[in-house]
Each structure stands twice: as C-alpha cells, then as structure tokens.
N, C-alpha and C. Protein backbone atom coordinates (compact mmCIF):
# COMPACT_ATOMS: atom_id res chain seq x y z
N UNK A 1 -22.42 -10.19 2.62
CA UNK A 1 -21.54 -10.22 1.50
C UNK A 1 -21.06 -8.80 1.19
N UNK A 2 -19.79 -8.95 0.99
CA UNK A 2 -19.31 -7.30 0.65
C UNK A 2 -19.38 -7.24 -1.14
N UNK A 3 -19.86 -5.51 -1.46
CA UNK A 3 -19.64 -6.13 -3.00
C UNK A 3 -18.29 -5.05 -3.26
N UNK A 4 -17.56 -5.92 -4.21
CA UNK A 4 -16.55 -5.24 -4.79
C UNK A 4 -16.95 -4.81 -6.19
N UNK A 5 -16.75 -3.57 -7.06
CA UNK A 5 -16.23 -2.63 -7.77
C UNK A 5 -14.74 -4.13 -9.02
N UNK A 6 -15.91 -3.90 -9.71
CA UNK A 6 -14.82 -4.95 -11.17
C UNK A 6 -13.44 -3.90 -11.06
N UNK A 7 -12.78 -4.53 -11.84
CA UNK A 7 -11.17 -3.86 -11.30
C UNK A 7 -11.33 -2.87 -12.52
N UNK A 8 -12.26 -2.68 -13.16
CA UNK A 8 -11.68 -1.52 -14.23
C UNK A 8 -12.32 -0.59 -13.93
N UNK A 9 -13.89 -0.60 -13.03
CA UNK A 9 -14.00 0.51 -11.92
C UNK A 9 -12.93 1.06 -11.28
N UNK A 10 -12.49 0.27 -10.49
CA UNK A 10 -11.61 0.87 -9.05
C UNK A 10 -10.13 1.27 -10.02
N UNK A 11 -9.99 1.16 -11.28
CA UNK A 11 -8.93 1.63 -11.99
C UNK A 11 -9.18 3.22 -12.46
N UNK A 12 -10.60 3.23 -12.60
CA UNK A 12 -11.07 4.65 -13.06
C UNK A 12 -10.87 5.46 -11.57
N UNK A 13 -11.55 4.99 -10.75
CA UNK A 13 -11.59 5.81 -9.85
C UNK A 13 -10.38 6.35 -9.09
N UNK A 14 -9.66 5.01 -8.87
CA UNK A 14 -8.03 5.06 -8.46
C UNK A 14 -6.88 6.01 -9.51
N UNK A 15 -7.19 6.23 -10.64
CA UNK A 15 -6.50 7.26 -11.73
C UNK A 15 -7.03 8.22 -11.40
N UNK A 16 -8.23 8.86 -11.04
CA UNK A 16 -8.72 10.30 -10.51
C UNK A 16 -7.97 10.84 -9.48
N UNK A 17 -7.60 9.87 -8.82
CA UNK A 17 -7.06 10.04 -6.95
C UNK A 17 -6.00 9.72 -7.35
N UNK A 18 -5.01 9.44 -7.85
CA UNK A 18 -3.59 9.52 -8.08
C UNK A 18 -3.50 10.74 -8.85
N UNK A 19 -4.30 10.76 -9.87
CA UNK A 19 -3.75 12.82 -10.93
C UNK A 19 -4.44 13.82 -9.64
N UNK A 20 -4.38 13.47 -8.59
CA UNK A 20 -5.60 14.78 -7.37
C UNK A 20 -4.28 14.70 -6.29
N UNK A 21 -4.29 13.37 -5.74
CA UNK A 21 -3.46 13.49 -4.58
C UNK A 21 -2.14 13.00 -4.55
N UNK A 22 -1.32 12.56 -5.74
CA UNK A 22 0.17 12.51 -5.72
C UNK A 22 0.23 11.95 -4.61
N UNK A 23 -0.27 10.87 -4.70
CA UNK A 23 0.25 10.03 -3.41
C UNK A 23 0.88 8.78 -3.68
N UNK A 24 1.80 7.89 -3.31
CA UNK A 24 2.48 6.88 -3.24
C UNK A 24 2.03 5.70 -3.60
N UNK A 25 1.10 5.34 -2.23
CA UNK A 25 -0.47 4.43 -2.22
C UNK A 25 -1.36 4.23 -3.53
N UNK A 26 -1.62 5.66 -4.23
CA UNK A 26 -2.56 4.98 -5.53
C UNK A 26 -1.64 4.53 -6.20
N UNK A 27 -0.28 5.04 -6.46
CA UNK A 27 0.65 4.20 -7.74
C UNK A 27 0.46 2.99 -7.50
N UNK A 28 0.35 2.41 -5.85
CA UNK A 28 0.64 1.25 -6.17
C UNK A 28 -0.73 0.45 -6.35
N UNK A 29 -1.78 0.79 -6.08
CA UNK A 29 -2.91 0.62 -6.37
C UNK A 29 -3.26 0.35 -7.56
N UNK A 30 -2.70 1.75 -8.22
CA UNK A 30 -2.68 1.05 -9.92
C UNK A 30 -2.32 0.03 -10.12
N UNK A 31 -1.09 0.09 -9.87
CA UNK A 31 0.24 -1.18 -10.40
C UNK A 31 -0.67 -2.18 -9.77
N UNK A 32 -1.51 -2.72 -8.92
CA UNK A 32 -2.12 -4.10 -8.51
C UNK A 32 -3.14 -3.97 -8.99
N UNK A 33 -4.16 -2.84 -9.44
CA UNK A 33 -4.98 -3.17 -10.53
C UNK A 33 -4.62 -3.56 -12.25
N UNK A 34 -3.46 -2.83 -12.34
CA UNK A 34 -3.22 -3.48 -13.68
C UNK A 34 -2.64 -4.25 -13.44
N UNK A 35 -1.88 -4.89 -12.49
CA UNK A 35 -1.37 -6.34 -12.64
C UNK A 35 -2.50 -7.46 -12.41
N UNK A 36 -3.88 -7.33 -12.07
CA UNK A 36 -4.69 -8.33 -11.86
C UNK A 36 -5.21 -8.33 -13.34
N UNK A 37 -5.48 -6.98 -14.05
CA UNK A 37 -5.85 -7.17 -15.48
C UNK A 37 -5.26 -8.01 -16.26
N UNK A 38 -3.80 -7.60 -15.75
CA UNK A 38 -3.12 -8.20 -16.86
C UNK A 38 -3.01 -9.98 -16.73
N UNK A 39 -3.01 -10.18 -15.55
CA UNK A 39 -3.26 -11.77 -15.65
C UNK A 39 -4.57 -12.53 -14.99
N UNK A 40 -5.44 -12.19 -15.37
CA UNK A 40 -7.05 -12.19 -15.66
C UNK A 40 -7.48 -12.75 -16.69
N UNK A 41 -8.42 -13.28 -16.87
CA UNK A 41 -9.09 -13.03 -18.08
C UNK A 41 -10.36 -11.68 -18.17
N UNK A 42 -10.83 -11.15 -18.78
CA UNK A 42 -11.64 -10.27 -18.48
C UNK A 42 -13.12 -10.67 -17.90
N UNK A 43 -13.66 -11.96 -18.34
CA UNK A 43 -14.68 -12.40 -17.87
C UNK A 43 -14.63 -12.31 -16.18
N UNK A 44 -13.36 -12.68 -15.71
CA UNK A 44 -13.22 -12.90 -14.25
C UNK A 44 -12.78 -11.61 -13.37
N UNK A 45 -13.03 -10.81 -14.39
CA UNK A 45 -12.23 -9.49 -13.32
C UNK A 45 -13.54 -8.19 -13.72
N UNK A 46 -14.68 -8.78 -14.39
CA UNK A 46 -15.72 -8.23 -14.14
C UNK A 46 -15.89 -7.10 -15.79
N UNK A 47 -14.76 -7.32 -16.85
CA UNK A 47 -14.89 -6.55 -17.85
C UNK A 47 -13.56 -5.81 -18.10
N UNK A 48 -13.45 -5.31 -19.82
CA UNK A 48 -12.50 -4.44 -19.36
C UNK A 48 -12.75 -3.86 -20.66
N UNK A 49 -12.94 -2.40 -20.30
CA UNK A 49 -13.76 -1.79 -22.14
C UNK A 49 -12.87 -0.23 -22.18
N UNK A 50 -11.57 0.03 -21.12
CA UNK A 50 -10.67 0.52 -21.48
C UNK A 50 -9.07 0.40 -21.88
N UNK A 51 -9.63 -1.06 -22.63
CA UNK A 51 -8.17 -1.24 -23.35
C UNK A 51 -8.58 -1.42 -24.58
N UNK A 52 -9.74 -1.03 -24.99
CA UNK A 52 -10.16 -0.96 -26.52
C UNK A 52 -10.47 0.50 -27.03
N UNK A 53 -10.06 0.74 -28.32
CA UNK A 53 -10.11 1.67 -28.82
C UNK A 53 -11.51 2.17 -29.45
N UNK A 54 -12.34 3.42 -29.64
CA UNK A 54 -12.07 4.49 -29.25
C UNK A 54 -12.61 4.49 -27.88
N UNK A 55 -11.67 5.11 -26.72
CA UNK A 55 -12.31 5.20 -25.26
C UNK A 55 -13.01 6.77 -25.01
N UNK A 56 -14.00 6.92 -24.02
CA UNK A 56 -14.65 8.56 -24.67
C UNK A 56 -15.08 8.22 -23.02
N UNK A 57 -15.75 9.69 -22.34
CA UNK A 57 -15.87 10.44 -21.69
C UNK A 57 -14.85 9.34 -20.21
N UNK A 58 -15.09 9.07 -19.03
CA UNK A 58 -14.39 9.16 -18.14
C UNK A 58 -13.48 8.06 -18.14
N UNK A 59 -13.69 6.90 -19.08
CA UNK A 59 -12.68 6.12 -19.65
C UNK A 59 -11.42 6.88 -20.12
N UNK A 60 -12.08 7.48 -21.16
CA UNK A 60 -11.08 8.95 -22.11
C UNK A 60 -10.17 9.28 -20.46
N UNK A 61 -10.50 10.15 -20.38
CA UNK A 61 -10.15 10.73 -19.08
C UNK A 61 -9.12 10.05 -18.20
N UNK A 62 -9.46 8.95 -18.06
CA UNK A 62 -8.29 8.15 -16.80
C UNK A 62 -7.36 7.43 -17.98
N UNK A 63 -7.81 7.32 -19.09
CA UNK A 63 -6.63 6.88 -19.95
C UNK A 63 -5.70 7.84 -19.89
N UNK A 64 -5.71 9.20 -20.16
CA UNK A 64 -4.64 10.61 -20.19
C UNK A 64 -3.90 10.36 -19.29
N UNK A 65 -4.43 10.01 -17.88
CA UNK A 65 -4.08 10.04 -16.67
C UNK A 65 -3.43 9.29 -16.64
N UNK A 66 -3.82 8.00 -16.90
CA UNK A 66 -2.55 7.20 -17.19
C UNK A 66 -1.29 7.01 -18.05
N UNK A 67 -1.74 7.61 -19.33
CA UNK A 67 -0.66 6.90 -20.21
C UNK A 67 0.05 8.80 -19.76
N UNK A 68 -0.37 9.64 -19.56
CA UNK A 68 0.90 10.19 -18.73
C UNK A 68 1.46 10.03 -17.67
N UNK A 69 0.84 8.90 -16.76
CA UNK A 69 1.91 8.55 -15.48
C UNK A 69 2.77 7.61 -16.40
N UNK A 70 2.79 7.11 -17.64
CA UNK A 70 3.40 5.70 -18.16
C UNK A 70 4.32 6.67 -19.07
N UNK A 71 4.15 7.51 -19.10
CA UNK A 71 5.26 8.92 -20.03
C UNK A 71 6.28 9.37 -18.80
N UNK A 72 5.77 9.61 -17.30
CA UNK A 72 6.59 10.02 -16.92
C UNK A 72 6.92 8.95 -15.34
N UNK A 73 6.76 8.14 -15.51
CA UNK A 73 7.28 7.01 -14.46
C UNK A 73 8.47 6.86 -14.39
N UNK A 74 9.37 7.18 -15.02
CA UNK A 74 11.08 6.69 -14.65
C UNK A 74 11.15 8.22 -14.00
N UNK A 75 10.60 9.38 -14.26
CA UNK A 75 11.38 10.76 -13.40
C UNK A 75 9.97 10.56 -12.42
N UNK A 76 9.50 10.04 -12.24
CA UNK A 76 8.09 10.45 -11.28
C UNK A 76 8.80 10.39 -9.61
N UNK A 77 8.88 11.25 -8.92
CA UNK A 77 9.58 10.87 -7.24
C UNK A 77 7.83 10.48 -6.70
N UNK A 78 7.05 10.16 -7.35
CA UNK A 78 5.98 9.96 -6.70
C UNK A 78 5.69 8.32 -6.66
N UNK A 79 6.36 7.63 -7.84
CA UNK A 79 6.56 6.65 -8.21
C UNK A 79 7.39 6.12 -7.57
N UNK A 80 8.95 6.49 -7.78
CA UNK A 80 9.85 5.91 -6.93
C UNK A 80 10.08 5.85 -5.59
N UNK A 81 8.39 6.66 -4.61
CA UNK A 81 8.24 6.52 -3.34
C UNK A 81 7.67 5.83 -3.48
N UNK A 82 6.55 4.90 -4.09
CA UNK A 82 5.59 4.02 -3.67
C UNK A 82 6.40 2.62 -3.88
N UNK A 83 7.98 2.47 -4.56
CA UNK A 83 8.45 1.16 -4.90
C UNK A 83 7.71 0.18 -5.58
N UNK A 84 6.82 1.02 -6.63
CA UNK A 84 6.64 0.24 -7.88
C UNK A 84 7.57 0.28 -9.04
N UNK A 85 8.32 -0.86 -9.53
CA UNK A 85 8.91 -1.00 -10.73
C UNK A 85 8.30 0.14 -11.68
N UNK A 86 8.98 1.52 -11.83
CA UNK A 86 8.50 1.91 -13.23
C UNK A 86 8.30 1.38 -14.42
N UNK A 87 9.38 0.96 -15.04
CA UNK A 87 9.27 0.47 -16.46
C UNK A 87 8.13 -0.49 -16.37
N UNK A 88 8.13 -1.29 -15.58
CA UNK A 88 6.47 -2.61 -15.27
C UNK A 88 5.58 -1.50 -15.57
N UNK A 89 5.48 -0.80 -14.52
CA UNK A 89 4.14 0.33 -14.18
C UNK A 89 3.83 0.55 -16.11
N UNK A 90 4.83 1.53 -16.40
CA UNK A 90 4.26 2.12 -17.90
C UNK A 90 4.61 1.14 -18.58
N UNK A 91 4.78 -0.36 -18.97
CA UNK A 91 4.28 -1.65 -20.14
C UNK A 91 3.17 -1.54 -20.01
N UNK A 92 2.33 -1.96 -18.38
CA UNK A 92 1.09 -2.30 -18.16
C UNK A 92 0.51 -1.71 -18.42
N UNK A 93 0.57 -0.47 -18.21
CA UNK A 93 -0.45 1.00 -18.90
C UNK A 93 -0.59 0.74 -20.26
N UNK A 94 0.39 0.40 -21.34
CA UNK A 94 0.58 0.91 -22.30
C UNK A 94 0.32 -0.68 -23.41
N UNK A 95 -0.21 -1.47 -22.40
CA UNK A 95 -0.25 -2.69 -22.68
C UNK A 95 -2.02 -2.63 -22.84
N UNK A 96 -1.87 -2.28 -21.20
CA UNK A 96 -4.05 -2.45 -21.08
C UNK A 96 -4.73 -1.31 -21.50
N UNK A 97 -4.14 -0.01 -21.56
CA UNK A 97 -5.11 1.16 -21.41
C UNK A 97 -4.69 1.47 -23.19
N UNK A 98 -6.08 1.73 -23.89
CA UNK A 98 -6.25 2.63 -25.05
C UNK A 98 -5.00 3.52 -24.69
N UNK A 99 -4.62 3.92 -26.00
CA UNK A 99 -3.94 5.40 -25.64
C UNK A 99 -5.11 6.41 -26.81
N UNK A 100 -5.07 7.17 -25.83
CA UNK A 100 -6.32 8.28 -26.74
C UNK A 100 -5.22 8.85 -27.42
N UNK A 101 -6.48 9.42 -28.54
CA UNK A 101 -5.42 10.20 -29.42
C UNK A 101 -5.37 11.62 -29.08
N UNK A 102 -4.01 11.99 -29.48
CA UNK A 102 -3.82 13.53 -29.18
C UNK A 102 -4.85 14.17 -29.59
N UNK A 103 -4.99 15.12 -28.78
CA UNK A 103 -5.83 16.57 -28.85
C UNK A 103 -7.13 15.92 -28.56
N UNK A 104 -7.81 14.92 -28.33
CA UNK A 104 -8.89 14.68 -28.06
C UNK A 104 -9.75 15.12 -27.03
C-alpha cells in the first residue's frame, strides 16, 4: 500500500517549493490541490485546519505564500506558463486559505 500525505500536507509542502523554485509544475499542483479541497469534504481529504482562522507557525507561513501568489496571479509569467486559470487559482486561495493578518 502506498501512503499518501492528506492534501493539506502536500499543500504546505507544495507552497514551500513554488515560493523556492518558480516553477510552472507547483502552480499547477496547487491549483489541483486546491481544487480537490475545494470539492471535498474535509473528512475525505484527510482535514483541513488552514482555512480557519488564526493560522500560526508553518500553516502561517504557506498561507503568505499563497495569498501572495493569489495577489499576484494575473501578472505572474510563472502562472501563465503553467496554464492555470489565474483568477480560479486566486478565488481558491482566497476561498480555502486563512488570510493572515498583516505584519504577523
């Protein structure tokens, strides 16, 4: 049996490696992890305890990461190489992920 990583793991980890390596591949990685969140229930996708507010240490962290790829997804050329729908990309962010608060 192989074990898989609940999708809000491989969302943390996959936001580290997209703000590191500007690569194409994790955008879209994201975009299919938050699209399984988003039509999931959380019981079935193994949890999901960063779309609730207050999020703190590496939750904190990949939220920034995200809700600034969801700030800058329509100018991102990193985005518009991987041929993920921006505007989709930053709803879903901004839909599932806490947004931390400034200066935190």
């Amino acid at each position: 049996m192989v074990r898989v990583p609940p999708v809000e793991l491989a969302l943390l980890f996959k936001a580290y490696a997209a703000q590191s390596r500007h690569a194409p591949k994790d955008i879209t990685d994201l975009y299919n992890l938050l699209s399984i969140a988003f039509e999931y229930p959380v019981d079935q996708i193994g949890g999901w305890k960063i779309g609730t507010p207050p999020v703190s240490g590496t939750r904190l962290d990949a939220a920034r990461t995200l809700h600034a790829l969801a700030d800058s997804a329509r100018q991102s050329l990193v985005v518009a190489h991987s041929g993920v729908p921006a505007d989709r990309l930053a709803a879903l962010i901004r839909a599932l992920v806490a947004n931390p608060a400034p200066g935190v």
